[in-house]
Protein backbone atom coordinates (compact mmCIF):
# COMPACT_ATOMS: atom_id res chain seq x y z
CA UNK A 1 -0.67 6.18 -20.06
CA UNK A 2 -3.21 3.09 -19.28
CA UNK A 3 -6.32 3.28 -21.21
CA UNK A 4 -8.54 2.20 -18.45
CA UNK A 5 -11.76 4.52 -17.83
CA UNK A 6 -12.06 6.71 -14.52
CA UNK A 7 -15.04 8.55 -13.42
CA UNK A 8 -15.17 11.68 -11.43
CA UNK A 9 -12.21 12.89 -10.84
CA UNK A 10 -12.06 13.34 -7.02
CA UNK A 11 -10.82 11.45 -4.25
CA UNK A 12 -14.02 10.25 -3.25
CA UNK A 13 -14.35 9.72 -7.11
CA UNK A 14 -11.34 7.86 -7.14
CA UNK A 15 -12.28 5.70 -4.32
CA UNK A 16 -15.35 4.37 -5.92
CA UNK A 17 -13.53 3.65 -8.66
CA UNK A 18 -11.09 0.80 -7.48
CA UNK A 19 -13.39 -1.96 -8.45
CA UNK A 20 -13.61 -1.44 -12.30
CA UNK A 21 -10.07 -0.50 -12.46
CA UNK A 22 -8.90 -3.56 -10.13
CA UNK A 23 -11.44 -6.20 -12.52
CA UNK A 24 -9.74 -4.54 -15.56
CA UNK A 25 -5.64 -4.07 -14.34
CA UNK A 26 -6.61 -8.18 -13.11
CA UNK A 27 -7.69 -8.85 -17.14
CA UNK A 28 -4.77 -7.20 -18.05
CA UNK A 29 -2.30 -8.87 -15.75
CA UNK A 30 0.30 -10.23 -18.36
CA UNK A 31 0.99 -6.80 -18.85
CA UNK A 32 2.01 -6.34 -15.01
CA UNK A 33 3.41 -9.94 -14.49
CA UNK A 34 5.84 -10.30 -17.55
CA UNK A 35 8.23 -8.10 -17.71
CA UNK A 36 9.21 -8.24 -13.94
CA UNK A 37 9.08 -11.98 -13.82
CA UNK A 38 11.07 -11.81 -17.46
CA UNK A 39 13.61 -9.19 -15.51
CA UNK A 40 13.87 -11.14 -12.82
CA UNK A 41 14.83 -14.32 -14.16
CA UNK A 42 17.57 -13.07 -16.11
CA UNK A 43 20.01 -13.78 -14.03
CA UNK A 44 19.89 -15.01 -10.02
CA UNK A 45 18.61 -12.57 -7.66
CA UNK A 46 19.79 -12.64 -4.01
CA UNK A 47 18.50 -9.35 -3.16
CA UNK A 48 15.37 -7.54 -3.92
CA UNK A 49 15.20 -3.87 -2.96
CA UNK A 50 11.84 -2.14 -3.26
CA UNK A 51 12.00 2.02 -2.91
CA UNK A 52 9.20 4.40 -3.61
CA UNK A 53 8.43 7.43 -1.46
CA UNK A 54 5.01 8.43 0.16
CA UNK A 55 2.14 5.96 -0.45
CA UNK A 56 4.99 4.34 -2.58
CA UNK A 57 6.78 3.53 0.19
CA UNK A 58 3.89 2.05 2.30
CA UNK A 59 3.37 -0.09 -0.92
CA UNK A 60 7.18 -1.16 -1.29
CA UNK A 61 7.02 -2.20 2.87
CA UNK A 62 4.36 -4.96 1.91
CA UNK A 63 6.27 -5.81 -1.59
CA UNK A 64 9.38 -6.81 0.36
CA UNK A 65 7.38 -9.00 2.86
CA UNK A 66 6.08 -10.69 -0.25
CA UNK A 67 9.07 -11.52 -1.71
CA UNK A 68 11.17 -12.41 1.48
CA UNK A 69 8.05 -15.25 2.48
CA UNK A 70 6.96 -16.02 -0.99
CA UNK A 71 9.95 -15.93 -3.19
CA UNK A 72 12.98 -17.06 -0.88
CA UNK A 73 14.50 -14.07 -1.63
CA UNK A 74 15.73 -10.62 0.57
CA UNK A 75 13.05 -8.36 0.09
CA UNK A 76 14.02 -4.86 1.79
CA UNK A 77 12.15 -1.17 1.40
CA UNK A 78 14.99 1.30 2.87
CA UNK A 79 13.56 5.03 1.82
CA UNK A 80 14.94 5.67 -1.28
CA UNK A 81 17.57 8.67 0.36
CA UNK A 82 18.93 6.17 3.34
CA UNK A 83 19.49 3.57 -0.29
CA UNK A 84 21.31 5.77 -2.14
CA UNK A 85 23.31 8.32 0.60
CA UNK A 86 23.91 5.18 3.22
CA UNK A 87 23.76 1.79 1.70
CA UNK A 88 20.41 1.07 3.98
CA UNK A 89 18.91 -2.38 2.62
CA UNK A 90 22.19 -3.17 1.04
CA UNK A 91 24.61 -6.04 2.15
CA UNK A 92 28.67 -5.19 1.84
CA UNK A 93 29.07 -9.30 1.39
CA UNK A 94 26.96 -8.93 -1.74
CA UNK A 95 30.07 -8.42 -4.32
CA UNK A 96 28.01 -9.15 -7.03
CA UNK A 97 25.60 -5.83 -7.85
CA UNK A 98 23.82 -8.14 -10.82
CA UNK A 99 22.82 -10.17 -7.67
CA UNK A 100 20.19 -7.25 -6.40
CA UNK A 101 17.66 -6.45 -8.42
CA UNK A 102 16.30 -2.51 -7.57
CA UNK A 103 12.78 -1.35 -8.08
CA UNK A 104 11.54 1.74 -8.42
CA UNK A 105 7.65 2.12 -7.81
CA UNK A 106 6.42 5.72 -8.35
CA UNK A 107 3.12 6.19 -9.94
CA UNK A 108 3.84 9.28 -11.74
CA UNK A 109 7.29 7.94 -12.66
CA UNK A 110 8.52 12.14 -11.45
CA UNK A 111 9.12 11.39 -7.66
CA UNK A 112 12.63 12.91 -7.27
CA UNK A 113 14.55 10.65 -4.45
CA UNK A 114 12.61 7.88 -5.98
CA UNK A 115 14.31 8.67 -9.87
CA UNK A 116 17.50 9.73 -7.53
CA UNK A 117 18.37 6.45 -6.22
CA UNK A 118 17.13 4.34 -9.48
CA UNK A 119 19.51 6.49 -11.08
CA UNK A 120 22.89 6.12 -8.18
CA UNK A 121 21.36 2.44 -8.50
CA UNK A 122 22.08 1.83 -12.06
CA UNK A 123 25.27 3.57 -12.04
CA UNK A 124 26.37 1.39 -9.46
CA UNK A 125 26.11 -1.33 -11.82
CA UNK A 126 22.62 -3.23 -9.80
CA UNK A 127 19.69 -4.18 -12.12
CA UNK A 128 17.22 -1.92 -12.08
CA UNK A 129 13.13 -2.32 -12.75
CA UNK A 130 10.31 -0.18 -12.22
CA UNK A 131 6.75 0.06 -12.22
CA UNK A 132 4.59 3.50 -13.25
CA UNK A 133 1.42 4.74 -14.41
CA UNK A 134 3.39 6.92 -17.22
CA UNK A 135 5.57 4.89 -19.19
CA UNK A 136 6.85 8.14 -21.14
CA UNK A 137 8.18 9.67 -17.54
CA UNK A 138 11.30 10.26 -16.20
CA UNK A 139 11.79 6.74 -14.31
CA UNK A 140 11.31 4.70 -17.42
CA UNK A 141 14.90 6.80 -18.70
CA UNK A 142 16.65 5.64 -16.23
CA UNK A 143 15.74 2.14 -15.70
CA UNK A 144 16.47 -1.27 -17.77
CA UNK A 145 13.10 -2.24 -17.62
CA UNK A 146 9.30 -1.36 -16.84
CA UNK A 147 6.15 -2.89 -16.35
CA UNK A 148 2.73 -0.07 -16.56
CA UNK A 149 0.84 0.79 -13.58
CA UNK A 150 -2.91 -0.14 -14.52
CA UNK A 151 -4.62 2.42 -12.47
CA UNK A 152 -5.69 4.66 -15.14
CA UNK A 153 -5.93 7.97 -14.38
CA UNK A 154 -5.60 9.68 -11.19
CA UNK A 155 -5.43 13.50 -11.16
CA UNK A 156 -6.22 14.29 -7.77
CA UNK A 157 -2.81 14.56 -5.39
CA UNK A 158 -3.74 11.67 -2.44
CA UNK A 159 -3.40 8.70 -4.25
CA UNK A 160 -6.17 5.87 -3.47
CA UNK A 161 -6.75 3.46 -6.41
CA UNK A 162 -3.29 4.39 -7.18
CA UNK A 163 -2.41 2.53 -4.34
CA UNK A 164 -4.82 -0.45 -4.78
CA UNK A 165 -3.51 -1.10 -8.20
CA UNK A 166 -0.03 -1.18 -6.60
CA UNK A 167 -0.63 -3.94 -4.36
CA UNK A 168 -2.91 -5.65 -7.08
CA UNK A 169 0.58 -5.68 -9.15
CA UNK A 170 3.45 -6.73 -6.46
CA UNK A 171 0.91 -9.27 -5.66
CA UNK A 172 0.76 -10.97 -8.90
CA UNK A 173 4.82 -10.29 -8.90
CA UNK A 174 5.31 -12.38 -5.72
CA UNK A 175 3.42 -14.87 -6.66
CA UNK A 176 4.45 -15.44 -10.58
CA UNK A 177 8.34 -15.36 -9.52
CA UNK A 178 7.80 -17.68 -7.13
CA UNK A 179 6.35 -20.12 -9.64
CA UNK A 180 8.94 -19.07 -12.05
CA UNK A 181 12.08 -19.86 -9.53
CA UNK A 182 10.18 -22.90 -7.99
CA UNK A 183 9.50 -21.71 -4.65
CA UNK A 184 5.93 -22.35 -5.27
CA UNK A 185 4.34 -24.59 -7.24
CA UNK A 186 2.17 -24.19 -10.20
CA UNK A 187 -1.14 -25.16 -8.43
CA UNK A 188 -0.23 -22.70 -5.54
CA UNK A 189 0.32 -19.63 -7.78
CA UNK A 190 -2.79 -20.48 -10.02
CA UNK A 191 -5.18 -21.26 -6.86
CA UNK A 192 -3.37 -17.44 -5.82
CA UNK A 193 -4.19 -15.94 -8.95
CA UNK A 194 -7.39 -17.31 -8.92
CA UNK A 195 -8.33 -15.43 -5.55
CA UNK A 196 -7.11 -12.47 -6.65
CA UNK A 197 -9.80 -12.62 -9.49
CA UNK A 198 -12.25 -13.23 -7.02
CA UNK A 199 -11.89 -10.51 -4.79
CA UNK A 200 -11.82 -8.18 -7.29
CA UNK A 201 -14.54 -9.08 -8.72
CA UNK A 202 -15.86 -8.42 -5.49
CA UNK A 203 -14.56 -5.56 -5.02
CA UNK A 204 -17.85 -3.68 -4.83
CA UNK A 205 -18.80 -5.32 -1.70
CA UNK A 206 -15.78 -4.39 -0.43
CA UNK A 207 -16.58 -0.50 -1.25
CA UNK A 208 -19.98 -1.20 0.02
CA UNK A 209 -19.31 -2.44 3.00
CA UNK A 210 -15.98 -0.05 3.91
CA UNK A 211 -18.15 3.23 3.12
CA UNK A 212 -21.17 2.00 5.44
CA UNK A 213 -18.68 1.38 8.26
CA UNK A 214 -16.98 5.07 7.76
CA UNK A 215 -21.21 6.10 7.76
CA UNK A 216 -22.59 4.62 10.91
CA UNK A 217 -18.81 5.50 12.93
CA UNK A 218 -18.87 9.06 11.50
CA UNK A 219 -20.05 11.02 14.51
CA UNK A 220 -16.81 9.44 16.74
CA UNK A 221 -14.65 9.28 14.18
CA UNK A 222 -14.65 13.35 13.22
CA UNK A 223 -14.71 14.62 16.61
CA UNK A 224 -11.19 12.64 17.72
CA UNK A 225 -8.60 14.60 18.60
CA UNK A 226 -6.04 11.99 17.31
CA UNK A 227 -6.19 9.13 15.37
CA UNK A 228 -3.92 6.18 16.26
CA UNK A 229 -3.38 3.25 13.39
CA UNK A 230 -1.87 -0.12 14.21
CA UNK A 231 -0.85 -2.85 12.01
CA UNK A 232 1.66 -5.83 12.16
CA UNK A 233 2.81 -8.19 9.82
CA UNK A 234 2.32 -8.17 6.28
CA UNK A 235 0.07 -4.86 7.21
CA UNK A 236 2.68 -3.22 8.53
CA UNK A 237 2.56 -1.50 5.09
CA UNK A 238 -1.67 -0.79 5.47
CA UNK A 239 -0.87 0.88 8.50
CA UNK A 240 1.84 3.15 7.19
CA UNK A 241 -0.87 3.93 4.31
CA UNK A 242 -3.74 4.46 6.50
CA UNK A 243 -1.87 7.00 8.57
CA UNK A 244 -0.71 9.14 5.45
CA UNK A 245 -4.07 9.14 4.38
CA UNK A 246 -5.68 10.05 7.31
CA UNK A 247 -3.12 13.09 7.57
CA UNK A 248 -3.04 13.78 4.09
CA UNK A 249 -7.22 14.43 3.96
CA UNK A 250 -8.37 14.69 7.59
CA UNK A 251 -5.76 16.79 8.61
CA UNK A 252 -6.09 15.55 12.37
CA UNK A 253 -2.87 14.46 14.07
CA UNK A 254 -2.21 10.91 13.31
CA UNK A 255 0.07 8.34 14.60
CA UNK A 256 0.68 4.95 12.93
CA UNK A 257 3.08 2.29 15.49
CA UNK A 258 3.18 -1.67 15.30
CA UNK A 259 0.75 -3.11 17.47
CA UNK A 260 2.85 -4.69 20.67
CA UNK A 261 4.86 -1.03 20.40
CA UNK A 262 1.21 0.62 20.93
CA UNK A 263 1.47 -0.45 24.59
CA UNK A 264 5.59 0.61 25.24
CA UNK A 265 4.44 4.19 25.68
CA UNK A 266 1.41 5.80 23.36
CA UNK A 267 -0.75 4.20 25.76
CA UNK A 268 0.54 7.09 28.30
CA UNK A 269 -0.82 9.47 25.86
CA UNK A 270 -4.54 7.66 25.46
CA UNK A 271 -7.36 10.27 26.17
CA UNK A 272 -11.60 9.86 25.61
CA UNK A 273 -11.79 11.29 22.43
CA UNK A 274 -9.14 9.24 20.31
CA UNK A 275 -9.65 6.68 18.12
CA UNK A 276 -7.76 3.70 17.75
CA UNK A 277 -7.99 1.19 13.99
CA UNK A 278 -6.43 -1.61 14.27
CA UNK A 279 -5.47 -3.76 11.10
CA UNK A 280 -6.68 -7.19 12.04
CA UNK A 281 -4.32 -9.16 9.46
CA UNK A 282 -4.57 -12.93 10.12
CA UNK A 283 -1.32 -13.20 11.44
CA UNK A 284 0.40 -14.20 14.71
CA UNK A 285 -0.68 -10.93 16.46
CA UNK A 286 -4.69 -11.66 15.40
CA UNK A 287 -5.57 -12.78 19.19
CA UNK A 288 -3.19 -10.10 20.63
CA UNK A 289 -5.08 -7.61 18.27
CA UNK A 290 -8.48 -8.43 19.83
CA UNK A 291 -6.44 -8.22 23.82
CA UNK A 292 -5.66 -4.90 22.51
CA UNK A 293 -9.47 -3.88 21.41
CA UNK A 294 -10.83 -5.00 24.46
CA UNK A 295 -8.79 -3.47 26.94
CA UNK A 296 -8.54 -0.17 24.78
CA UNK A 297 -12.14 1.42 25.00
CA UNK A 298 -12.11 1.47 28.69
CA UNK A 299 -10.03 4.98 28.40
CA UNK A 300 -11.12 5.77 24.48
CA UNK A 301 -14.22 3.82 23.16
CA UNK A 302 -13.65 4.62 19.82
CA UNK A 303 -11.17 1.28 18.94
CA UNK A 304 -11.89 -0.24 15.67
CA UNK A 305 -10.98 -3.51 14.07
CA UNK A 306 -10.53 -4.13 9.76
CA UNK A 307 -10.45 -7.88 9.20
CA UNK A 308 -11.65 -10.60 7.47
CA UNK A 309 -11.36 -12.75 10.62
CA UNK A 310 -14.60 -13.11 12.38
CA UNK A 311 -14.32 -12.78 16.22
CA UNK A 312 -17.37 -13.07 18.59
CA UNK A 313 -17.33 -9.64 20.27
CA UNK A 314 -17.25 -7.57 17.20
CA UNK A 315 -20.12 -4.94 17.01
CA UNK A 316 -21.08 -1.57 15.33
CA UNK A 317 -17.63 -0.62 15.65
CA UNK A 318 -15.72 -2.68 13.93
CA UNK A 319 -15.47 -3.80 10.16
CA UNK A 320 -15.23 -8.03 9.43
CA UNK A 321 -15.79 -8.12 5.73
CA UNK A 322 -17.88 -10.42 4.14
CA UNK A 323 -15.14 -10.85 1.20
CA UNK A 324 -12.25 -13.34 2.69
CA UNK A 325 -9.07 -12.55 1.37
CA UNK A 326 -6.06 -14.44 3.30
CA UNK A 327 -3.18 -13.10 4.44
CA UNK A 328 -1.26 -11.88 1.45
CA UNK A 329 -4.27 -10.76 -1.00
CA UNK A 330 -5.95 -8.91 2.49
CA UNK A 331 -3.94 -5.77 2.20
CA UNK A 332 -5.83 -4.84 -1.23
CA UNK A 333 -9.08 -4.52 0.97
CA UNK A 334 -7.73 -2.90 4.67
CA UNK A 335 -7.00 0.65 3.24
CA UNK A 336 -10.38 1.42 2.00
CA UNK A 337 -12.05 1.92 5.23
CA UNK A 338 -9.13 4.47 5.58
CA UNK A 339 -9.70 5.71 2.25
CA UNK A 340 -13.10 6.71 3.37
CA UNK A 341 -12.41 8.10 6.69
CA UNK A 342 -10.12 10.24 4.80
CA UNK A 343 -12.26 11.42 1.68
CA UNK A 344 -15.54 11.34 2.59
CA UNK A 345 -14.58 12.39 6.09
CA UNK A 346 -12.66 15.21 4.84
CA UNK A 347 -15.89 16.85 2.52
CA UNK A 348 -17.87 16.30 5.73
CA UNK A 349 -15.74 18.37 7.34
CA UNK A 350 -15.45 21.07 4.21
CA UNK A 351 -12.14 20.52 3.39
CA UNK A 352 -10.69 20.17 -0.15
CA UNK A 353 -8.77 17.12 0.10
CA UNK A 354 -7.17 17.78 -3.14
CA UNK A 355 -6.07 21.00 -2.00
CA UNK A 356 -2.63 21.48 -0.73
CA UNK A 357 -2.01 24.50 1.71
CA UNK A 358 1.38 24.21 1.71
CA UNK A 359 2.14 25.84 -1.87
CA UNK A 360 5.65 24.56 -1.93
CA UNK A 361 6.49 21.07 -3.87
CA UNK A 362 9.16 19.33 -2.97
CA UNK A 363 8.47 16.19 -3.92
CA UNK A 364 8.75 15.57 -7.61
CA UNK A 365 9.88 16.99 -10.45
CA UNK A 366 7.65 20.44 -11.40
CA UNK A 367 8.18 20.29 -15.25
CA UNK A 368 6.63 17.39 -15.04
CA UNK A 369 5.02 16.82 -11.98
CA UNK A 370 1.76 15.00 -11.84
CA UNK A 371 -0.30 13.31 -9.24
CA UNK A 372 1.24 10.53 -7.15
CA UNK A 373 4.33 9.31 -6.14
């Protein structure tokens, strides 16, 4: 386990504690960047396929956008039982399994489809990787290689810095193995690098500023009915996170779509008292986004943007944050509105976010099972 220091250990705990953990995970970063971009390297890589499960997943979604604009490579995310039971995010042209590099990202290193499919993976004869909080766990016996998760610990069951730290670390991956095949060049991934350091070290403006928005939207955003999430893009992924974690902790129906698919049909469904967030990623979609949050509070006034992009209409509503993070380093910042919604909106609410009332797990392994995925 990671010797980095946590604080109270509850969500909300956890939440506050993403910018000393990000600052320290970013000191530490050779730890994250070498051995993938050492695995990697080995030997040429047509194929990257990213599986993880839960929060995991929503993580491995963004990892394979990453590596598919950054890299030059394939970067896919198929769940890890659609990998291993149907080939999903596999090619049948691809003779070569030494071409595909697999990696498993499960921050307890227990998650069973997760260790499953690293497992039919390597027996299959494809190169395997993986990245977890717990080097001792059950991933790091299956896999060739490993790199640590530097999220300290996390002992609560909704992971939230878990997640950050995640990004943090396929973000320095993308980058680095660019450099190192020569996709990028060396001043790109240092002036990359380089903002990543910034923006965690201002992270705590980023807390700041995500926790007053959650404050001074509270009263709309606990009396909705539903919660709808959009995303596009690289935030595909932040979408897919924000709507577990709104489930997970608020434990008011939630549905997460792509943005132009919002209109195709969940528009029919639209009453007063839902809120919409939309992921404002600076993107394509970015004007389409703001079509979409002026035409939306007509029928429910509670639609929210996250971005860094400044837009002339934004008010109380929204959240533009003062930290500018481009397009791939943005998705460390958009979940922690969500985070808060979640938490904090979850104790205001008297619920035990940590508490799950379903006393069944199916999920990871029980001998061994610890938070995360």
């Amino acid at each position: 386990m990671t010797s980095i220091k946590t604080h109270d250990q509850t969500v909300l705990g956890n939440v506050h504690d993403q910018p000393e953990m990000l600052r320290e995970a970013f000191a530490r970063r050779s730890e994250i960047i070498e051995p993938f971009v050492r695995s990697f390297t080995s030997a040429p890589v047509k194929r990257v396929v990213f599986l993880g499960s839960g929060t995991s997943y929503n993580v491995s979604n963004i990892a394979a956008a990453y590596f598919t604009r950054l890299v030059g490579v394939e970067g896919v995310a198929p769940y890890p039982t659609e990998f291993m039971n149907y080939g999903v995010g596999l090619d049948p042209q691809h003779n070569d399994p030494q071409s595909v590099l697999v990696v498993g990202i499960s921050q307890s290193g227990t998650s069973i489809s997760t260790c499953e499919a690293m497992e039919w993976a390597k027996n299959q004869g494809y190169r395997t990787f993986a990245i977890t909080s717990d080097v001792t766990s059950k991933i790091t016996e299956i896999v060739t290689d490993v790199a640590p998760l530097l999220v300290g610990q996390e002992l609560t069951g909704p992971e939230t810095k878990g997640y950050t730290a995640s990004i943090l670390s396929i973000y320095l991956w993308a980058y680095s193995a660019a450099g190192a095949v020569g996709s990028l060049s060396e001043n790109e991934v240092e002036a990359a690098l380089q903002a990543a350091g910034t923006v965690c070290n201002d992270f705590d403006r980023v807390i700041a500023e995500s926790e007053a928005w959650y404050d001074r939207n509270r009263p709309g955003l606990l009396h909705s009915s539903r919660i709808n999430v959009l995303g596009y893009g690289i935030d595909y992924g932040t979408m897919l996170e924000g709507t577990l974690k709104i489930a997970e902790m608020l434990r008011v129906p939630t549905i997460g779509n792509l943005l132009e698919e919002h209109g195709h049909g969940p528009t029919y469904a639209l009453k007063f008292d839902h809120a919409t967030l939309i992921v404002g990623s600076e993107e394509k979609e970015f004007e389409r986004a703001l079509e979409f949050r002026r035409a939306l509070p007509e029928y429910a006034p509670g639609t929210h943007v996250i971005t860094c992009q400044d837009f002339d209409d934004a008010d109380e509503r929204d959240l533009v944050f003062s930290t500018k993070a481009g397009t791939y380093l943005a998705p460390l910042l958009y979940s922690v509105p969500m985070q808060f919604l979640s938490a904090k909106g979850g104790e205001d609410v008297y619920i035990d976010t940590d508490h799950n009332p379903v006393d069944i797990h199916l999920g990871h392994y029980e001998a061994e099972r610890q938070s995360g995925n």
